[in-house]
PDB file of N, CA and C in Angstrom:
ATOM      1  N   UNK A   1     -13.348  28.870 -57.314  1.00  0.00           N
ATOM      2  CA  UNK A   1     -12.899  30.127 -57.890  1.00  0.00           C
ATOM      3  C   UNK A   1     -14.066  30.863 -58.538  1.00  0.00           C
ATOM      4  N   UNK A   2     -14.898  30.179 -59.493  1.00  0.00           N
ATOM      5  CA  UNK A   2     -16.278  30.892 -59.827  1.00  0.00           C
ATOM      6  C   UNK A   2     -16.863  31.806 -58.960  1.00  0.00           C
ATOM      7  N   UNK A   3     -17.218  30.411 -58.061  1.00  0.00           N
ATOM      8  CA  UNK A   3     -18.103  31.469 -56.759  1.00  0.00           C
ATOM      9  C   UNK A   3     -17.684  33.111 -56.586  1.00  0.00           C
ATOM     10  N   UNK A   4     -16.088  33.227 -56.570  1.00  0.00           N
ATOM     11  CA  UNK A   4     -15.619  33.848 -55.771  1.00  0.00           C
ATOM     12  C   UNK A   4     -16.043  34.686 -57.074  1.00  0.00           C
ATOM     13  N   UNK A   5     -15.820  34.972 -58.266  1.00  0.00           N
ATOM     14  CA  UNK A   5     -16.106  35.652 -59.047  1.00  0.00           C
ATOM     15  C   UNK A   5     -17.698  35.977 -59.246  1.00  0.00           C
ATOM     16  N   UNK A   6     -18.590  35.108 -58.794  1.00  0.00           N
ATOM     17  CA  UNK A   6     -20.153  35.678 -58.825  1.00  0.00           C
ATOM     18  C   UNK A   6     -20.469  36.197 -57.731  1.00  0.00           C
ATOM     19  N   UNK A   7     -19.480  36.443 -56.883  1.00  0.00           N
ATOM     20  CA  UNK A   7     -19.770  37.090 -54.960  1.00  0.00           C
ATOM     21  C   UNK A   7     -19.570  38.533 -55.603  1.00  0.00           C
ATOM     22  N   UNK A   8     -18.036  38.795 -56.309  1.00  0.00           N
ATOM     23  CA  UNK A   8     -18.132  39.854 -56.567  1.00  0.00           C
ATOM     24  C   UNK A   8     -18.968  40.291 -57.269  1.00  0.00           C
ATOM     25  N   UNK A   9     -19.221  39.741 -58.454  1.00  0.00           N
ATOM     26  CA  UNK A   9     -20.184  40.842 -58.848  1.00  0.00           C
ATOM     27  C   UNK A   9     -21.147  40.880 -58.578  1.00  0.00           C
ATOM     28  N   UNK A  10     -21.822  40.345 -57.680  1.00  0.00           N
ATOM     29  CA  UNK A  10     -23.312  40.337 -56.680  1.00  0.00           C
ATOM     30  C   UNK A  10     -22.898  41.548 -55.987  1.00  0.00           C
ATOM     31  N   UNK A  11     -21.268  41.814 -55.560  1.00  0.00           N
ATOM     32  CA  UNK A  11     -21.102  43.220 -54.261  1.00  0.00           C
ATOM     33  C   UNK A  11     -20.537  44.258 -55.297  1.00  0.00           C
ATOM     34  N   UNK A  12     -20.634  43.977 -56.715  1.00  0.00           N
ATOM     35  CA  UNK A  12     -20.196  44.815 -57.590  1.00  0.00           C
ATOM     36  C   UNK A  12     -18.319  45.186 -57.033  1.00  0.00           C
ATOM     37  N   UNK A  13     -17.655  44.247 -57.094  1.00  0.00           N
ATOM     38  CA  UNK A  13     -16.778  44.904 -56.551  1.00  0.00           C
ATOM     39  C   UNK A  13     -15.512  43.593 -58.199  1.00  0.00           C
ATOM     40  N   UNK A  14     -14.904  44.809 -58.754  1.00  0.00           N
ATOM     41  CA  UNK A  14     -14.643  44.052 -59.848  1.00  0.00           C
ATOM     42  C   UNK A  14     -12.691  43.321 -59.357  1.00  0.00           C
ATOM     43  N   UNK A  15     -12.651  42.434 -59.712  1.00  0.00           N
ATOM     44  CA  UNK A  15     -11.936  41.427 -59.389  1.00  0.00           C
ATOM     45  C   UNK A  15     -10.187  41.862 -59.581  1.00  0.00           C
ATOM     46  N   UNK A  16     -10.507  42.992 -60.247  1.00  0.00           N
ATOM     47  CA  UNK A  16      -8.946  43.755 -60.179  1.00  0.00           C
ATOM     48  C   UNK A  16      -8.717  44.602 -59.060  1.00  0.00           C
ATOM     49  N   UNK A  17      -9.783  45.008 -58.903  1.00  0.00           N
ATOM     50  CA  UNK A  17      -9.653  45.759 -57.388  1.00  0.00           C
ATOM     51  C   UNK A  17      -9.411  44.572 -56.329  1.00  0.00           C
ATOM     52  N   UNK A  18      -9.845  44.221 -55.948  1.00  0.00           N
ATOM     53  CA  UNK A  18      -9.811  42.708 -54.978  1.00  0.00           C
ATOM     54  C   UNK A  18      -8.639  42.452 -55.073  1.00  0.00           C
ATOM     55  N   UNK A  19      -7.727  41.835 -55.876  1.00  0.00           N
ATOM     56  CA  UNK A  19      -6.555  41.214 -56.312  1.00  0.00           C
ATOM     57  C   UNK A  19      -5.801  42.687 -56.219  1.00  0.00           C
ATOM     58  N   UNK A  20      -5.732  43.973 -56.602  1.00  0.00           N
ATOM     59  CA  UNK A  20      -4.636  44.805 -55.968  1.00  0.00           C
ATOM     60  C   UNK A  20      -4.565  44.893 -54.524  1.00  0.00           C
ATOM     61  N   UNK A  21      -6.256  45.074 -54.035  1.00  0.00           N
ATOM     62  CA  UNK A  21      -6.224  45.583 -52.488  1.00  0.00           C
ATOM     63  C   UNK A  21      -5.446  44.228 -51.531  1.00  0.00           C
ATOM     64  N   UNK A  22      -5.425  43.041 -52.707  1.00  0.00           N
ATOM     65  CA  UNK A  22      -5.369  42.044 -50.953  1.00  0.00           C
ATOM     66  C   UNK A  22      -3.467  41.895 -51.586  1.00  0.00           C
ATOM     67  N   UNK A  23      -2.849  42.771 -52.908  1.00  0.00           N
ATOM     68  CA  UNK A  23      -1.649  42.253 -53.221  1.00  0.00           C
ATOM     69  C   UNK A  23      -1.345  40.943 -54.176  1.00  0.00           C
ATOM     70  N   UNK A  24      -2.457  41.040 -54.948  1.00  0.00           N
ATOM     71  CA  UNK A  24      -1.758  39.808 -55.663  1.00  0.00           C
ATOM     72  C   UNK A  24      -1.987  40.303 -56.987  1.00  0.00           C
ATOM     73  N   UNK A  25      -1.302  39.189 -57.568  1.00  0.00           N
ATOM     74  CA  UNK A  25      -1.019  39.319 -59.206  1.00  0.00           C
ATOM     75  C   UNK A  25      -2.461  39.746 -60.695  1.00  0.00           C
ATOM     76  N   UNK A  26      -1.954  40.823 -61.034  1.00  0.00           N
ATOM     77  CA  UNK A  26      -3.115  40.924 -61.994  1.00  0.00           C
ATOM     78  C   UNK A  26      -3.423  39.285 -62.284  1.00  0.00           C
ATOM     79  N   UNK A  27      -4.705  39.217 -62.538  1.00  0.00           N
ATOM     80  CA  UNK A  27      -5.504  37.841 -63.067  1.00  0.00           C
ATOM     81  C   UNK A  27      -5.116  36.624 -62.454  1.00  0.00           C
ATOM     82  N   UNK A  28      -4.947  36.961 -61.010  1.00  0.00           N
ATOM     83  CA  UNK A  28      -4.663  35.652 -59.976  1.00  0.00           C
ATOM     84  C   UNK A  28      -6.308  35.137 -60.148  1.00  0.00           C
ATOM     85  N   UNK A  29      -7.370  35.874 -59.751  1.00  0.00           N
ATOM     86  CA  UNK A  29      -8.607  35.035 -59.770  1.00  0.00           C
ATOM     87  C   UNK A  29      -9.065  34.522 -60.565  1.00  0.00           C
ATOM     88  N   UNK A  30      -8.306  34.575 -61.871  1.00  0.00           N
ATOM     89  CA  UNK A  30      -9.027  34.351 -63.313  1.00  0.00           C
ATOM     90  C   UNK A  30      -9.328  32.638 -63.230  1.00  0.00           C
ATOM     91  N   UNK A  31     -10.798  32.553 -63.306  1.00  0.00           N
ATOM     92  CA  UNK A  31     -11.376  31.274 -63.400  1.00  0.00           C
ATOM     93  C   UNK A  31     -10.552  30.221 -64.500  1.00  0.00           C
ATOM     94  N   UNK A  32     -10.130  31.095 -65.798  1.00  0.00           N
ATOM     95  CA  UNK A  32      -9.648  29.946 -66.647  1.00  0.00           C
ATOM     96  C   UNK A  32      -8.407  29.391 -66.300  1.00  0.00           C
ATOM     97  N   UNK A  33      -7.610  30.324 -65.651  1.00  0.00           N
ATOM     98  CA  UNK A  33      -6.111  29.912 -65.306  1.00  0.00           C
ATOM     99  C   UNK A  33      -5.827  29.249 -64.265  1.00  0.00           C
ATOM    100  N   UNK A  34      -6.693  29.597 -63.010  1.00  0.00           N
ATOM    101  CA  UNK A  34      -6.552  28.855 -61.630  1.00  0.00           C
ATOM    102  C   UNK A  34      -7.718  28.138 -61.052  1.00  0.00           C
ATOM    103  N   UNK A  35      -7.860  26.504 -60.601  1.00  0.00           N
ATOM    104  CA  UNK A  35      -8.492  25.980 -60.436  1.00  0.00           C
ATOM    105  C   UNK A  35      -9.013  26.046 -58.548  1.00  0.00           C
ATOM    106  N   UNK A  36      -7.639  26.859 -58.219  1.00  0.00           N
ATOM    107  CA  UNK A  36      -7.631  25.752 -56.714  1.00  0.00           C
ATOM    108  C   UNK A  36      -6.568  27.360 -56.073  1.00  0.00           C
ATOM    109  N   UNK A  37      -7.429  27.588 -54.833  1.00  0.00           N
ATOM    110  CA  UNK A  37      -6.450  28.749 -54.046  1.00  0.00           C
ATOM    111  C   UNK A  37      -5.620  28.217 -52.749  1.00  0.00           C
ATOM    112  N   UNK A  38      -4.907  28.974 -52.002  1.00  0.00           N
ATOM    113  CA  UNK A  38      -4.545  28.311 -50.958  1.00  0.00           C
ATOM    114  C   UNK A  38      -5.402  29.090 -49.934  1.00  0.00           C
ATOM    115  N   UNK A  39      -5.724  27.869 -49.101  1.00  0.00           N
ATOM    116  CA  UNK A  39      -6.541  27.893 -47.863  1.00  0.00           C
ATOM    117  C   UNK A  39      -6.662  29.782 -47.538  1.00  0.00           C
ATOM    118  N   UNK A  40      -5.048  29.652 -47.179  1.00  0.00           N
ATOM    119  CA  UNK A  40      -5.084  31.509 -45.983  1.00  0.00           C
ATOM    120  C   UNK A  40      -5.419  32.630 -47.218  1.00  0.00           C
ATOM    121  N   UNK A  41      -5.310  32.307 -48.875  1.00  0.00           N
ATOM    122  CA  UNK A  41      -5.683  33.705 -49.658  1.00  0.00           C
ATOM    123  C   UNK A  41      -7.445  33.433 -49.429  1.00  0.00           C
ATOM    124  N   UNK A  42      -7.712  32.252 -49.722  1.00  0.00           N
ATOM    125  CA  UNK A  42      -9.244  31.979 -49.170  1.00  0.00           C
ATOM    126  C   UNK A  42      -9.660  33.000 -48.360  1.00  0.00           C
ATOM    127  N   UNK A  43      -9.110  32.705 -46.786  1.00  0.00           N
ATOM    128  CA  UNK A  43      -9.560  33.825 -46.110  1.00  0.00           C
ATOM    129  C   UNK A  43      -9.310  34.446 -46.090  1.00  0.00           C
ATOM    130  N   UNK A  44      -8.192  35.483 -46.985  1.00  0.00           N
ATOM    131  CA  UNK A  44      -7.944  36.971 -47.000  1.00  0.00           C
ATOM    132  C   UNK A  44      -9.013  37.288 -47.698  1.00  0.00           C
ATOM    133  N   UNK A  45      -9.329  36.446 -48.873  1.00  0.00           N
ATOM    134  CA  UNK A  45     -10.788  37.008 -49.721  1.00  0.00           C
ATOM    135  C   UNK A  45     -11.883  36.862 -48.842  1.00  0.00           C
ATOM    136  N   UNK A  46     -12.318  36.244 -48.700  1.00  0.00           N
ATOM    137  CA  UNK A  46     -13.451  36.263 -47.735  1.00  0.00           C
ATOM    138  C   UNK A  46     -13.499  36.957 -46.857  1.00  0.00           C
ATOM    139  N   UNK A  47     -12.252  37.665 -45.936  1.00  0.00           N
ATOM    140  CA  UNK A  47     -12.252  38.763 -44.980  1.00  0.00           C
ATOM    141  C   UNK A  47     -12.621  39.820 -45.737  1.00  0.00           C
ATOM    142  N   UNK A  48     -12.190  40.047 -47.162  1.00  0.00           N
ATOM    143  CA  UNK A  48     -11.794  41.367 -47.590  1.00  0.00           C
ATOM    144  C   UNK A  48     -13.252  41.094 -48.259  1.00  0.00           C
ATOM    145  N   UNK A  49     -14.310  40.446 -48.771  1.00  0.00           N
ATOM    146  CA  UNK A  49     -15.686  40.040 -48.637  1.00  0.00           C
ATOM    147  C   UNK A  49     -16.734  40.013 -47.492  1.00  0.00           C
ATOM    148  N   UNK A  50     -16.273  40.112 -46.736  1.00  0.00           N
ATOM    149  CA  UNK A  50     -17.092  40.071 -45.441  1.00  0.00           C
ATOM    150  C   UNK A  50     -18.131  39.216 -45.248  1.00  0.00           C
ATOM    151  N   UNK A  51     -17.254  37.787 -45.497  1.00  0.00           N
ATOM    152  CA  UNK A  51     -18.163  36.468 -45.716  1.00  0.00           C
ATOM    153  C   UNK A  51     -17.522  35.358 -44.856  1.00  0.00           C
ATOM    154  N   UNK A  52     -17.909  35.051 -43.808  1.00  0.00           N
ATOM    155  CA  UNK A  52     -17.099  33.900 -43.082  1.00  0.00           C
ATOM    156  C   UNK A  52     -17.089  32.713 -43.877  1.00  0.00           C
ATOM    157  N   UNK A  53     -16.591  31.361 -43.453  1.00  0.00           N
ATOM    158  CA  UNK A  53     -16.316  30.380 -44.482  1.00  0.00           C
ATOM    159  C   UNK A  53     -17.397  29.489 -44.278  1.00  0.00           C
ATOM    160  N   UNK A  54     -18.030  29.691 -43.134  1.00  0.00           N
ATOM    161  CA  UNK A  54     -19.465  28.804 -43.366  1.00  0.00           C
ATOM    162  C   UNK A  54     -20.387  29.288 -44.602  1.00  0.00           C
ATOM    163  N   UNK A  55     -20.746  30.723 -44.698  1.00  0.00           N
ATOM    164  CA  UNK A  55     -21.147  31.138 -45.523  1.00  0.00           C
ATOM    165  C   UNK A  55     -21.013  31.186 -46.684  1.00  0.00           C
ATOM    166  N   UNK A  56     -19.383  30.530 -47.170  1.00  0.00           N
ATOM    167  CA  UNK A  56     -19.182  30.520 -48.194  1.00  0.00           C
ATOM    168  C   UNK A  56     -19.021  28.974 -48.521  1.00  0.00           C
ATOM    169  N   UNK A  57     -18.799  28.258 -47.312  1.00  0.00           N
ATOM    170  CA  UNK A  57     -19.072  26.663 -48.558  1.00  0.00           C
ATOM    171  C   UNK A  57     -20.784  26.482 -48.310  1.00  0.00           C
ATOM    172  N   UNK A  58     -21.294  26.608 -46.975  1.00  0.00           N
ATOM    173  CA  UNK A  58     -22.950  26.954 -47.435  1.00  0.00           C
ATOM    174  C   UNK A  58     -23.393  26.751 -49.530  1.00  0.00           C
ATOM    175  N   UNK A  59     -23.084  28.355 -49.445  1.00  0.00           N
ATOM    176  CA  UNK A  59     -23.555  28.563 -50.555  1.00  0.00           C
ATOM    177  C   UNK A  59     -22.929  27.941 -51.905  1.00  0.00           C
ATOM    178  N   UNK A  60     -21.435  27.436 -52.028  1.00  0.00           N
ATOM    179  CA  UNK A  60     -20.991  26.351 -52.463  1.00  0.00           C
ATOM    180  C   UNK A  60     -21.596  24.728 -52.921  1.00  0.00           C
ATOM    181  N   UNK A  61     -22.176  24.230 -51.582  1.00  0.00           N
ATOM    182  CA  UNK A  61     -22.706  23.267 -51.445  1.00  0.00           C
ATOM    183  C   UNK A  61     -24.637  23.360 -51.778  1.00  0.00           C
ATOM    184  N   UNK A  62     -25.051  24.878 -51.486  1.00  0.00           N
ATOM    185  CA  UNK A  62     -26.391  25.146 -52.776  1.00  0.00           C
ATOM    186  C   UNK A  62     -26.176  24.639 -53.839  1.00  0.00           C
ATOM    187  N   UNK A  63     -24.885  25.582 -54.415  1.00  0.00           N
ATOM    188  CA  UNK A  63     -24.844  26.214 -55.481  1.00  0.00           C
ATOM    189  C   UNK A  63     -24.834  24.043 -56.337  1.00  0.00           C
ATOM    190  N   UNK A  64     -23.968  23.135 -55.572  1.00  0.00           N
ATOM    191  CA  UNK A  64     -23.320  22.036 -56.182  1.00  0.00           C
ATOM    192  C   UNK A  64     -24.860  20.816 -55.986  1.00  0.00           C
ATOM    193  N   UNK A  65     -25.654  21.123 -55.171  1.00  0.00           N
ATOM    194  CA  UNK A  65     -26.880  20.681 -54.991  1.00  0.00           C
ATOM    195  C   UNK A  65     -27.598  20.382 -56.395  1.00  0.00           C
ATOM    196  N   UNK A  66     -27.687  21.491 -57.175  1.00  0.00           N
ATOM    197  CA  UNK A  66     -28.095  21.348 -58.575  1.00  0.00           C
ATOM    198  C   UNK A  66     -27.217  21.530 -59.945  1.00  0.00           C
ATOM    199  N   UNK A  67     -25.763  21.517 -59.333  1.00  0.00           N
ATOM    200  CA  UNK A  67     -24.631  21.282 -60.222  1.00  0.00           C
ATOM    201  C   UNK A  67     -23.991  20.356 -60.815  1.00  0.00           C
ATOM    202  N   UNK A  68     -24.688  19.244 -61.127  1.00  0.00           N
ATOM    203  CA  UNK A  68     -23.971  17.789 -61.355  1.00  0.00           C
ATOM    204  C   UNK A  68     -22.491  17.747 -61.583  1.00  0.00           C
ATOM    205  N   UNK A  69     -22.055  18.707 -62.244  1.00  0.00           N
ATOM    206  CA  UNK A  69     -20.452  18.929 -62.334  1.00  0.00           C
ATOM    207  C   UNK A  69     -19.662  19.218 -61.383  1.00  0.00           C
ATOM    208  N   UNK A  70     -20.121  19.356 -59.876  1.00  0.00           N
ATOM    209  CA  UNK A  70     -19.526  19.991 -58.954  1.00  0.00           C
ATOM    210  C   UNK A  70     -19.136  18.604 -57.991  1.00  0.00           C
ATOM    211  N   UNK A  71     -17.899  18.452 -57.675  1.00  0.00           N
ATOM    212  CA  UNK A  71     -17.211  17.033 -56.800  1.00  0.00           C
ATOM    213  C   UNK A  71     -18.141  17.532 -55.580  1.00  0.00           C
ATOM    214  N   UNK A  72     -18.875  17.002 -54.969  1.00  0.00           N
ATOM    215  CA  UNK A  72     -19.156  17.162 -53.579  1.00  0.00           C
ATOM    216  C   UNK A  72     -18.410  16.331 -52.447  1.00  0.00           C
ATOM    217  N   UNK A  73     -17.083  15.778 -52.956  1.00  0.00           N
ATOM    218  CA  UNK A  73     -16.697  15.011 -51.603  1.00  0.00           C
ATOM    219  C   UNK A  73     -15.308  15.404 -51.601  1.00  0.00           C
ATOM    220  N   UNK A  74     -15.049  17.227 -51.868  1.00  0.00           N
ATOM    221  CA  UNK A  74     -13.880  17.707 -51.357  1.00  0.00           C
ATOM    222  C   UNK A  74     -13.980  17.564 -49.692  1.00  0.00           C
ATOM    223  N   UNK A  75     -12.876  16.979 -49.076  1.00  0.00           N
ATOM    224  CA  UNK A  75     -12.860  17.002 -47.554  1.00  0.00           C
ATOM    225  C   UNK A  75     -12.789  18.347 -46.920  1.00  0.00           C
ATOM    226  N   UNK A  76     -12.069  18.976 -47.654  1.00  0.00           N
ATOM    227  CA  UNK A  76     -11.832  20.483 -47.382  1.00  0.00           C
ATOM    228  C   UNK A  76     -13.233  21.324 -46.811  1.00  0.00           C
ATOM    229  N   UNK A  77     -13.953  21.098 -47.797  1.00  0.00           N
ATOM    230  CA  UNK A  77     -15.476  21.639 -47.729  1.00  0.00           C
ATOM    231  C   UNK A  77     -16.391  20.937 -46.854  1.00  0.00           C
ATOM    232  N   UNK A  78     -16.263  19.828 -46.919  1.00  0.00           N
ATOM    233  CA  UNK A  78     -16.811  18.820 -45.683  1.00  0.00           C
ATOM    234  C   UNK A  78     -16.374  19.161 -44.382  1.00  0.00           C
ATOM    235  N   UNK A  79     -15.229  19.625 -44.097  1.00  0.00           N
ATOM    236  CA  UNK A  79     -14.817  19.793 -42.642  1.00  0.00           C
ATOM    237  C   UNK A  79     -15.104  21.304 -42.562  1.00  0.00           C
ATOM    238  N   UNK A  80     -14.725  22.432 -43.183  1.00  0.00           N
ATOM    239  CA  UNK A  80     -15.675  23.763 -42.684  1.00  0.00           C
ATOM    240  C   UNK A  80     -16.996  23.965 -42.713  1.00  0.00           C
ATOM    241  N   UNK A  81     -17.046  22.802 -43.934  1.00  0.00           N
ATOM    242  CA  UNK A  81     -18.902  23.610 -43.472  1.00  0.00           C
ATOM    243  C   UNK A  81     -19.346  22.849 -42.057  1.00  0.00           C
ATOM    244  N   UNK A  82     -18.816  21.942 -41.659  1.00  0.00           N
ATOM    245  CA  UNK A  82     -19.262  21.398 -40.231  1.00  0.00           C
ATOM    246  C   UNK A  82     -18.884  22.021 -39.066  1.00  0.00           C
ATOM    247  N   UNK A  83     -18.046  23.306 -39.076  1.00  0.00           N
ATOM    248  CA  UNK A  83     -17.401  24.529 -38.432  1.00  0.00           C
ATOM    249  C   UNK A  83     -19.004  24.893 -38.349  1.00  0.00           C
ATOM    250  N   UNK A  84     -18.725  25.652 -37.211  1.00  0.00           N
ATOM    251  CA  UNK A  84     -19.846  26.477 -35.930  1.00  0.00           C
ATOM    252  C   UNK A  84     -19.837  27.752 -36.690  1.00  0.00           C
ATOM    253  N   UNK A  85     -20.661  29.001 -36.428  1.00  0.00           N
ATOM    254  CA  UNK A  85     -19.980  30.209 -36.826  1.00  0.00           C
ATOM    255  C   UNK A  85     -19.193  30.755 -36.038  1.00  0.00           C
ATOM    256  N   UNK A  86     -18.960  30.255 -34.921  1.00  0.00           N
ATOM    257  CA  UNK A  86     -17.893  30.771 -33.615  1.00  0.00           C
ATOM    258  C   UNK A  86     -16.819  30.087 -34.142  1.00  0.00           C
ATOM    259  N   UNK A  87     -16.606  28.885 -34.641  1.00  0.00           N
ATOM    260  CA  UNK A  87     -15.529  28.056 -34.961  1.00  0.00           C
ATOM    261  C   UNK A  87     -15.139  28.938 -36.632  1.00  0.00           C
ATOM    262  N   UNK A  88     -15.821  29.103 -37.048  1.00  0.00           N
ATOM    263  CA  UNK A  88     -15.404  29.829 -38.418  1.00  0.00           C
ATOM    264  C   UNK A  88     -14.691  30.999 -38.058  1.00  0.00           C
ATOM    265  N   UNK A  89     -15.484  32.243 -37.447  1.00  0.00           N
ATOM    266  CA  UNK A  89     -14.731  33.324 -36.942  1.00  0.00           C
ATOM    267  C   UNK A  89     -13.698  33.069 -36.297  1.00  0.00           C
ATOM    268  N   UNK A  90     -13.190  32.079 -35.560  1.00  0.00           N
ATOM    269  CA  UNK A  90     -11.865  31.520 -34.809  1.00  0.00           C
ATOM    270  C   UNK A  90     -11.140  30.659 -36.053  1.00  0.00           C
ATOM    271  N   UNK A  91     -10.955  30.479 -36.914  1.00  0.00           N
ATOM    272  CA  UNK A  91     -10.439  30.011 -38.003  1.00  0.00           C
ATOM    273  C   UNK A  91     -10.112  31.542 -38.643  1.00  0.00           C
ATOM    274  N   UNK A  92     -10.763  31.842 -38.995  1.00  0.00           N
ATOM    275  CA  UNK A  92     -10.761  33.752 -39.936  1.00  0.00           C
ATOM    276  C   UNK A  92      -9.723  34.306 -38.905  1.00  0.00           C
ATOM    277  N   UNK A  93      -9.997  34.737 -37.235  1.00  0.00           N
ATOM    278  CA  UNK A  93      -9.209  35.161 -36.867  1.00  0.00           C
ATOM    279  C   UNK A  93      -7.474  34.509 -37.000  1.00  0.00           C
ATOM    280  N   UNK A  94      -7.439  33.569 -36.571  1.00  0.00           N
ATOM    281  CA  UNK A  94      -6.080  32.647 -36.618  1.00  0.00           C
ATOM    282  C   UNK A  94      -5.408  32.676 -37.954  1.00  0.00           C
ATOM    283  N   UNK A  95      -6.321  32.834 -39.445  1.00  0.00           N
ATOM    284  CA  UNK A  95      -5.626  33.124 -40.341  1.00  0.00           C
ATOM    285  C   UNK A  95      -4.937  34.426 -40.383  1.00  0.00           C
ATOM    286  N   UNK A  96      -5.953  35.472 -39.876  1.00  0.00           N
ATOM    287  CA  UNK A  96      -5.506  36.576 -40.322  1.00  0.00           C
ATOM    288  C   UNK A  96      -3.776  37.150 -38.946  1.00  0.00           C
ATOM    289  N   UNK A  97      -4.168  36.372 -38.063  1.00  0.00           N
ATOM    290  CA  UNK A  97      -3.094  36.513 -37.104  1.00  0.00           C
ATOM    291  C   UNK A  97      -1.908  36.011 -37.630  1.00  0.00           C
ATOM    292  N   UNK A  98      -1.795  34.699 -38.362  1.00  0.00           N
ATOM    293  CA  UNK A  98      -0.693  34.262 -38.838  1.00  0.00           C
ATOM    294  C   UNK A  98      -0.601  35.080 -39.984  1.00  0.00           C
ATOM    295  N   UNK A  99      -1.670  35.429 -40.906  1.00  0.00           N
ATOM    296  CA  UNK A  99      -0.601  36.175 -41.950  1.00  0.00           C
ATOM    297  C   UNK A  99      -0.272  37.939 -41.958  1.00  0.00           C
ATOM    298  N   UNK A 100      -0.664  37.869 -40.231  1.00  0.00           N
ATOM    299  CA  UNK A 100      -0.206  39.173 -40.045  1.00  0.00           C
ATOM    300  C   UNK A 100       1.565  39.066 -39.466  1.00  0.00           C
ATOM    301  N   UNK A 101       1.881  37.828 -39.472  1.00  0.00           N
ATOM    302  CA  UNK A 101       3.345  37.463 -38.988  1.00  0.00           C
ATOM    303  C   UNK A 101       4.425  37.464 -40.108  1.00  0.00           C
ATOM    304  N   UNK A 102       3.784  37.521 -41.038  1.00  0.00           N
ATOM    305  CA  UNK A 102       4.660  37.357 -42.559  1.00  0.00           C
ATOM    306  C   UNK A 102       5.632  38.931 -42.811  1.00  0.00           C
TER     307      UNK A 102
END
């Protein structure tokens, strides 16, 4: 959830905007309240970021390199970052197809 809050403000794009444009609840991203997102808002943020998910546990797994506090043996993160960038963009697409079915 951090990350996702230092992406934005690296693209200057402030976290209430994000959370109206993709539909969710004032202070859904708020680092203190939520630890853990579900997979498909993942990639609605990251679509609506213009960051595939290699790119984003990539820089995750920097960021936890010199983070001693950071679990490095989420499986979650272990199995995308081993995603292709063809396999990532085919993951991004398939999310956004299914939650265009909702």
């Amino acid at each position: 959830m951090e990350q996702i809050v230092e992406i934005c403000k690296e693209k200057k794009i402030p976290i209430s905007r994000l959370e109206k444009e993709l539909g969710y609840g004032n202070g859904y991203l708020n680092p203190k309240k939520v630890s853990d997102i579900k997979v498909t808002r993942l990639l609605e943020i990251l679509s609506y970021l213009k960051m595939t998910p290699s790119e984003f546990f990539r820089r995750i797994e920097k960021n936890s390199a010199t983070d001693d506090g950071v679990d490095n043996n989420n499986q979650l993160i272990d199995a995308i970052h081993l995603l292709t960038e063809e396999e990532s963009s085919a993951l991004l697409l398939v999310a956004k197809q299914l939650l265009s079915r909702r």
